[in-house]
C-alpha atoms as a PDB file:
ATOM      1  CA  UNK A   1     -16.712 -30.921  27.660  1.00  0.00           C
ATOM      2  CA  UNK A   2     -17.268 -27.395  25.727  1.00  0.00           C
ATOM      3  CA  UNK A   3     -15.444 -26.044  28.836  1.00  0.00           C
ATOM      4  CA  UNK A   4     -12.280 -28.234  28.615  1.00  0.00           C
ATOM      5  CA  UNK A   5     -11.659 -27.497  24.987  1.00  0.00           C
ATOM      6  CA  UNK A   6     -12.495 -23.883  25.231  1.00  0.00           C
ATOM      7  CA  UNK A   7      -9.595 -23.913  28.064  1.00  0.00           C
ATOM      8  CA  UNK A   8      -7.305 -26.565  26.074  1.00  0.00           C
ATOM      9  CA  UNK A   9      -7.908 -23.540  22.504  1.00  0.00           C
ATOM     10  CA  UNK A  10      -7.377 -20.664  24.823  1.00  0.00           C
ATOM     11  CA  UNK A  11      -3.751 -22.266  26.012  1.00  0.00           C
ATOM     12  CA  UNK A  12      -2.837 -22.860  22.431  1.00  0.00           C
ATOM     13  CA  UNK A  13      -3.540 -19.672  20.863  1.00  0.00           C
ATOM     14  CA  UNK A  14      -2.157 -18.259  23.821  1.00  0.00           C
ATOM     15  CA  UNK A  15       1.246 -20.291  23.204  1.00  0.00           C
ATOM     16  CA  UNK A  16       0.852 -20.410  19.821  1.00  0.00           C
ATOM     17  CA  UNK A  17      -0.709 -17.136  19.082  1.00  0.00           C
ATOM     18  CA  UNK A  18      -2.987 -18.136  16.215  1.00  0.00           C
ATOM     19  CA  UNK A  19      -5.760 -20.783  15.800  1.00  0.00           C
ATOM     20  CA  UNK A  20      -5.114 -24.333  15.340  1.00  0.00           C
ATOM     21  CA  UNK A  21      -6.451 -23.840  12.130  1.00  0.00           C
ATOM     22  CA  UNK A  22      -3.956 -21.582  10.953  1.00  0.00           C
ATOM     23  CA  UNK A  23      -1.127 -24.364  11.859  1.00  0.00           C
ATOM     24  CA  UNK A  24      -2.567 -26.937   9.654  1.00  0.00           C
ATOM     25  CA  UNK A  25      -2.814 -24.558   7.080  1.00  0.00           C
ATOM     26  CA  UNK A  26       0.612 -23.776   7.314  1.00  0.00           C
ATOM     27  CA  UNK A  27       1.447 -27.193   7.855  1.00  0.00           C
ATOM     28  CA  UNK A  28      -0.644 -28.066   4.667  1.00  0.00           C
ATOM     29  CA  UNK A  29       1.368 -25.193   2.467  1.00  0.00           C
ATOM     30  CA  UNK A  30       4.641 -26.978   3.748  1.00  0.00           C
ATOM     31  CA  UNK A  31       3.856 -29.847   2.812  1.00  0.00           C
ATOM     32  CA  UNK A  32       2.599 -29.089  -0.708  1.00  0.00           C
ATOM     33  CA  UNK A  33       5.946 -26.798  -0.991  1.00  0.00           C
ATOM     34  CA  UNK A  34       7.637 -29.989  -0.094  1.00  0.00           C
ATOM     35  CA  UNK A  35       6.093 -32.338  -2.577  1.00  0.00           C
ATOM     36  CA  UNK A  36       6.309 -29.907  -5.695  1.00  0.00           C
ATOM     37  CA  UNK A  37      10.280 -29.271  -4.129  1.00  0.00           C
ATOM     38  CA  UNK A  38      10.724 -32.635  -4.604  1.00  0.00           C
ATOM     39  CA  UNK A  39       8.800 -33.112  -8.006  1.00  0.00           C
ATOM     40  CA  UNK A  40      11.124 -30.237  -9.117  1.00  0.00           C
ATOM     41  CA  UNK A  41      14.523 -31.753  -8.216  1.00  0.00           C
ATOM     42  CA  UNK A  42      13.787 -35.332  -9.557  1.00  0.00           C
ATOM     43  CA  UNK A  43      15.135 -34.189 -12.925  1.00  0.00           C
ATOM     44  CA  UNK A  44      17.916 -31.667 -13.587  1.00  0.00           C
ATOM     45  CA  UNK A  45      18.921 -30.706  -9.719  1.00  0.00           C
ATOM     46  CA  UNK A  46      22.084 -28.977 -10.209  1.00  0.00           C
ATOM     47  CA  UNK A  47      20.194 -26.265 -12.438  1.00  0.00           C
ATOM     48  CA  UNK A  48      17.550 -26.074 -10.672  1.00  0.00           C
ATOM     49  CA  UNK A  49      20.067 -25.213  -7.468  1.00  0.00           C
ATOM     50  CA  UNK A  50      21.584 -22.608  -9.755  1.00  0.00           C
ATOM     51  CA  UNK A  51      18.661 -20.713 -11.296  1.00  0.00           C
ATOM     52  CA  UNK A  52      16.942 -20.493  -7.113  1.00  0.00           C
ATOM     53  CA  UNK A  53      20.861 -19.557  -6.064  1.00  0.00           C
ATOM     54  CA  UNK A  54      21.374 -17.249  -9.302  1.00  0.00           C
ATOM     55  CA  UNK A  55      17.826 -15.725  -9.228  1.00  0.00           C
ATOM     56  CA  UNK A  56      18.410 -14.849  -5.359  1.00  0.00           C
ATOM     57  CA  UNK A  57      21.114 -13.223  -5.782  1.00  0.00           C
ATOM     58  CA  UNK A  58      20.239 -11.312  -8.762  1.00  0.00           C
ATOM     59  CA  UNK A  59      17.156 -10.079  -6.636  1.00  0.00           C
ATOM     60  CA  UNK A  60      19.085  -9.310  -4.066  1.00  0.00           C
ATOM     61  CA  UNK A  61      22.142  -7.598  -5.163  1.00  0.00           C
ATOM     62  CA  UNK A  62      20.360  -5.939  -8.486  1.00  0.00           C
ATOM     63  CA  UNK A  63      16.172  -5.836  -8.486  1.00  0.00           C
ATOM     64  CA  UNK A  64      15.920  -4.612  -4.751  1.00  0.00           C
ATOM     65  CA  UNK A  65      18.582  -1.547  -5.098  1.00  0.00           C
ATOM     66  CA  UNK A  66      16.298  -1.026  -7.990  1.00  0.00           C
ATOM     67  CA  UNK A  67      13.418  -1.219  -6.662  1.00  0.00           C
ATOM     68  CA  UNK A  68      14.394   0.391  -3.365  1.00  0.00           C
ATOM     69  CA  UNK A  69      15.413   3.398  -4.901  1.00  0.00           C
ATOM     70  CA  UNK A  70      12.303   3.752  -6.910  1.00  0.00           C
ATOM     71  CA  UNK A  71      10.169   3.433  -3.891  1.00  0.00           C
ATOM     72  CA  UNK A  72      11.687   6.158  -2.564  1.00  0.00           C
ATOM     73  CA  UNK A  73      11.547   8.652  -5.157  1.00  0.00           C
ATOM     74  CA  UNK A  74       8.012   8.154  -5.466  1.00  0.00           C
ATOM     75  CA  UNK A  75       7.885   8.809  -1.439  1.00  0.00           C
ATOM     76  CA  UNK A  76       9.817  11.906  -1.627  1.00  0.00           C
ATOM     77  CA  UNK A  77       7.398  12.875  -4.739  1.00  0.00           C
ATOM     78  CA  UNK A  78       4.117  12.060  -3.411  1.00  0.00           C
ATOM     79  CA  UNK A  79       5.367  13.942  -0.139  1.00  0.00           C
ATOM     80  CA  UNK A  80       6.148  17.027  -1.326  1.00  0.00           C
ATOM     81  CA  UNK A  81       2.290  17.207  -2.989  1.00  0.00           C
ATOM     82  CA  UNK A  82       0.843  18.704  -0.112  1.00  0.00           C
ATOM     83  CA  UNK A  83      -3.025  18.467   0.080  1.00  0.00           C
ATOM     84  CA  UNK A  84      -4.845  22.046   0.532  1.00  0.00           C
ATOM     85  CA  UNK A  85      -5.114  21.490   4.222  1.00  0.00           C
ATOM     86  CA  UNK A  86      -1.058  21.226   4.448  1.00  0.00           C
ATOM     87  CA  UNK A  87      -1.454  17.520   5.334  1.00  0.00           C
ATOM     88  CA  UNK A  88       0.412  14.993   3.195  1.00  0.00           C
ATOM     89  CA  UNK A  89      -0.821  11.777   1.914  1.00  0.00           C
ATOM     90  CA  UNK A  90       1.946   9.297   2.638  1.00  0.00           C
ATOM     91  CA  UNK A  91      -0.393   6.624   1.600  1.00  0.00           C
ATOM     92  CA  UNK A  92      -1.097   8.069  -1.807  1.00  0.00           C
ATOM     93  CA  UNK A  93       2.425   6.616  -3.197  1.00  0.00           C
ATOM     94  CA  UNK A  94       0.317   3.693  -2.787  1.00  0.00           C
ATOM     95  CA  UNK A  95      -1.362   4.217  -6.059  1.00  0.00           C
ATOM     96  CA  UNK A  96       1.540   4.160  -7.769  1.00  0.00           C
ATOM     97  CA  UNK A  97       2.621   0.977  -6.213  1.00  0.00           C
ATOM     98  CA  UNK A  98       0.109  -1.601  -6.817  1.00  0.00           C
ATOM     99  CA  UNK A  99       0.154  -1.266 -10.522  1.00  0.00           C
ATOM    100  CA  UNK A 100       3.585  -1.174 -10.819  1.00  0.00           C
ATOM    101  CA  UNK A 101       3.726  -4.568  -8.702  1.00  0.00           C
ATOM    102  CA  UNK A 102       0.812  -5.821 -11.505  1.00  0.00           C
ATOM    103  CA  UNK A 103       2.736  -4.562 -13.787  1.00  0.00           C
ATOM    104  CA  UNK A 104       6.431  -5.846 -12.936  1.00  0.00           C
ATOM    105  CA  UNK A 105       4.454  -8.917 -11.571  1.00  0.00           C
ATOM    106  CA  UNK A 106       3.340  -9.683 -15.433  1.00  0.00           C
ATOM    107  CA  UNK A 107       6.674  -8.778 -16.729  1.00  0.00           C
ATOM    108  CA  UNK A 108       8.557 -11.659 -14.460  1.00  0.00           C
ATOM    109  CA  UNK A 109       6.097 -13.945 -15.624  1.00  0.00           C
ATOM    110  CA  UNK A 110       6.053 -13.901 -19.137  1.00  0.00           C
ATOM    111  CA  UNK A 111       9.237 -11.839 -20.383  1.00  0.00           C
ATOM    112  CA  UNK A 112      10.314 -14.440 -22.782  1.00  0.00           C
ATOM    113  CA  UNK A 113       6.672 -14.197 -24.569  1.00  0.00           C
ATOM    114  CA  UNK A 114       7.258  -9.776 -24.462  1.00  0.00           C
ATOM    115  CA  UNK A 115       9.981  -9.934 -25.362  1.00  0.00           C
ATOM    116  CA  UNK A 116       9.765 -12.428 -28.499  1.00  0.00           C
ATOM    117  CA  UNK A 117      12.234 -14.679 -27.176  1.00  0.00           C
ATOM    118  CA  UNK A 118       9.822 -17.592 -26.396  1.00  0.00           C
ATOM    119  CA  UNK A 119      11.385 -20.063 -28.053  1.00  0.00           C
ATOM    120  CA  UNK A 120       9.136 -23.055 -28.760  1.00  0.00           C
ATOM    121  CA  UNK A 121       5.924 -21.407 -27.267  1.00  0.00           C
ATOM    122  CA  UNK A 122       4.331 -21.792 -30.828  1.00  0.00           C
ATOM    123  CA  UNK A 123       5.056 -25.492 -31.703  1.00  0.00           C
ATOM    124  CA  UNK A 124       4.421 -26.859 -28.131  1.00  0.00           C
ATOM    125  CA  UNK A 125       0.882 -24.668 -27.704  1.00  0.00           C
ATOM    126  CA  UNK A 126      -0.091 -24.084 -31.194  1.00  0.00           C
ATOM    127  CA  UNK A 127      -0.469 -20.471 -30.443  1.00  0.00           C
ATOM    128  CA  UNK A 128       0.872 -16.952 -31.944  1.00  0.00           C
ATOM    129  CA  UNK A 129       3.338 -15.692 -29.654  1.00  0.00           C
ATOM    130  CA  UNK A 130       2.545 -12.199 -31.469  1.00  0.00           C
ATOM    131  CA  UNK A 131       0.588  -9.688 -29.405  1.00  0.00           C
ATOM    132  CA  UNK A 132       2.283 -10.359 -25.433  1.00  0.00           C
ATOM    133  CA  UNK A 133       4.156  -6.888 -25.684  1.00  0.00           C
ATOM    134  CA  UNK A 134       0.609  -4.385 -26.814  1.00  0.00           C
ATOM    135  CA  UNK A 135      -1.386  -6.690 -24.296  1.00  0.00           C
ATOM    136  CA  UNK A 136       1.077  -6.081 -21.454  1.00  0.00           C
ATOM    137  CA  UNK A 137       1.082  -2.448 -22.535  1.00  0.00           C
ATOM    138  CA  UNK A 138      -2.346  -2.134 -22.563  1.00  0.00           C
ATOM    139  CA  UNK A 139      -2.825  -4.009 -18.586  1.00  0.00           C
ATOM    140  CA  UNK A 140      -0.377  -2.149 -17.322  1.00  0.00           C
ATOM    141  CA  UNK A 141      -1.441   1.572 -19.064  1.00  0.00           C
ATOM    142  CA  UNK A 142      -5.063   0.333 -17.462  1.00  0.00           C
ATOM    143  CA  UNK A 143      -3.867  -0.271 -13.912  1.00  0.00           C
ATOM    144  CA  UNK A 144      -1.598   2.519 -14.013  1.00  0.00           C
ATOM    145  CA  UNK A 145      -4.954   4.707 -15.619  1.00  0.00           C
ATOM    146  CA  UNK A 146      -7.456   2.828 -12.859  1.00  0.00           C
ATOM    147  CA  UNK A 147      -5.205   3.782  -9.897  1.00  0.00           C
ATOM    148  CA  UNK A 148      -4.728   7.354 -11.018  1.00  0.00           C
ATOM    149  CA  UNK A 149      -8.768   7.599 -11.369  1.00  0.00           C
ATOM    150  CA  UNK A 150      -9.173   6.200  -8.026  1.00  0.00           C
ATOM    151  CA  UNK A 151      -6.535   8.351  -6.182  1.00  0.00           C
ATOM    152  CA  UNK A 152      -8.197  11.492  -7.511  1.00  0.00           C
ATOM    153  CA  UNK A 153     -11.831  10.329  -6.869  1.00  0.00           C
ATOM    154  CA  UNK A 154     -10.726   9.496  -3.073  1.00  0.00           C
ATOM    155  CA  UNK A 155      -8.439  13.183  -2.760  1.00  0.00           C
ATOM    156  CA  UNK A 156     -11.767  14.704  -4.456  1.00  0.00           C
ATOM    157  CA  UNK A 157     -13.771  13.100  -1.548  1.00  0.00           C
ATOM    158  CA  UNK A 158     -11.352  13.296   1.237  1.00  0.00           C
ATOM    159  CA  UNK A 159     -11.152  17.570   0.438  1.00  0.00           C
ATOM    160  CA  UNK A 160     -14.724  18.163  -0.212  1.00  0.00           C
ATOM    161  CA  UNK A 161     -15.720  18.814   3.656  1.00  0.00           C
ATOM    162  CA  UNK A 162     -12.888  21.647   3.231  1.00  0.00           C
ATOM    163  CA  UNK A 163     -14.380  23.124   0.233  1.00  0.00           C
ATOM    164  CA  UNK A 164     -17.954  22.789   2.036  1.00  0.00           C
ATOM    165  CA  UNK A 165     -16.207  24.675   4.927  1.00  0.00           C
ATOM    166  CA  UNK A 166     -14.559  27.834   2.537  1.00  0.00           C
ATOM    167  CA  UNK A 167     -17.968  28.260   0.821  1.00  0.00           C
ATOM    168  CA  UNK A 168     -20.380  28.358   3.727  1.00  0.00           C
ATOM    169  CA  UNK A 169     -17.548  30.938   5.302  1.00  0.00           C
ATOM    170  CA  UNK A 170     -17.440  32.979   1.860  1.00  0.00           C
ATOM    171  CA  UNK A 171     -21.447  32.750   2.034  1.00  0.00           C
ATOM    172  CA  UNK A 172     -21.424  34.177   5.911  1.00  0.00           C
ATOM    173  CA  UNK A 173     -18.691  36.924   4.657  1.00  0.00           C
ATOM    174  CA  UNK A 174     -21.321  37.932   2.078  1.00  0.00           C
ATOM    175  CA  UNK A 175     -24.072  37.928   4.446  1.00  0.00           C
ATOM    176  CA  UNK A 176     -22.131  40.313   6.341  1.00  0.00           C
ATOM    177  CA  UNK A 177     -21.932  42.702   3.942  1.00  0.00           C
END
């Protein structure tokens, strides 16, 4: 019995290239996507239909030029920062990408709330709506400060075999002396 469904997994992963568990997982999120689809339309359709049509396109013909072009001036700055050992660290522009996702990330969600233009935040939740703008500040000066600590604890690492390397060669040019 073990044998047969060992053989019958091994022909679907090999057709399917994944675990069966992976297609009702994505069978699951589909169907969840459906249902809140569906929860979302009952009401007001038509704008609904507009803001997904009018926040594509805005994406697409204004926030990825953007975006695009931002990516790749950190590239072209992170690769002319050549590391000691005249290797470059393509990776590094990395650092500067996560918390600027976090950052934009937070921005997209609550933009009305930075911006003060939240409307009726304060009668429907009984909250202030003061403060969004420093806090948002303040996460996104942290991640930016996190990353910058990490990237120059890992090039500290990643160069101190090289610096191990010059001083036991300065030592043996002093020995020889």
């Amino acid at each position: 019995m073990k044998r047969g469904v060992k053989r019958l997994t091994g022909a679907f992963r090999s057709r399917y290239a994944a675990s069966p568990l992976h297609l009702v997982l994505v069978l699951a999120s589909f169907a969840v996507a459906l249902y809140a689809g569906i929860r979302l339309l009952k009401g007001d359709t038509l704008g609904v239909v507009l803001w997904f049509v009018g926040a594509a396109l805005l994406h697409d013909l204004v926030l990825l030029p953007c975006y695009s072009l931002t990516d790749r001036a950190a590239q072209s700055l992170f690769r002319a920062a050549r590391v000691p050992d005249g290797s470059t660290h393509r990776q590094s522009v990395n650092y500067l990408r996560v918390p600027a996702f976090v950052s934009g990330l937070l921005l997209l969600v609550w933009w009305p709330l930075i911006l003060h233009r939240g409307g009726h935040y304060t009668a429907d939740t009984s909250l202030s709506a003061d403060g969004f703008l420093a806090r948002w500040l303040l996460i996104s000066a942290a991640s930016f400060l996190a990353s910058a600590l990490i990237w120059t604890v890992r090039t500290w690492l990643h160069l101190r075999p090289q610096r191990r390397a010059r001083r036991a060669q300065a030592r043996a040019r002093r020995a020889m002396k």
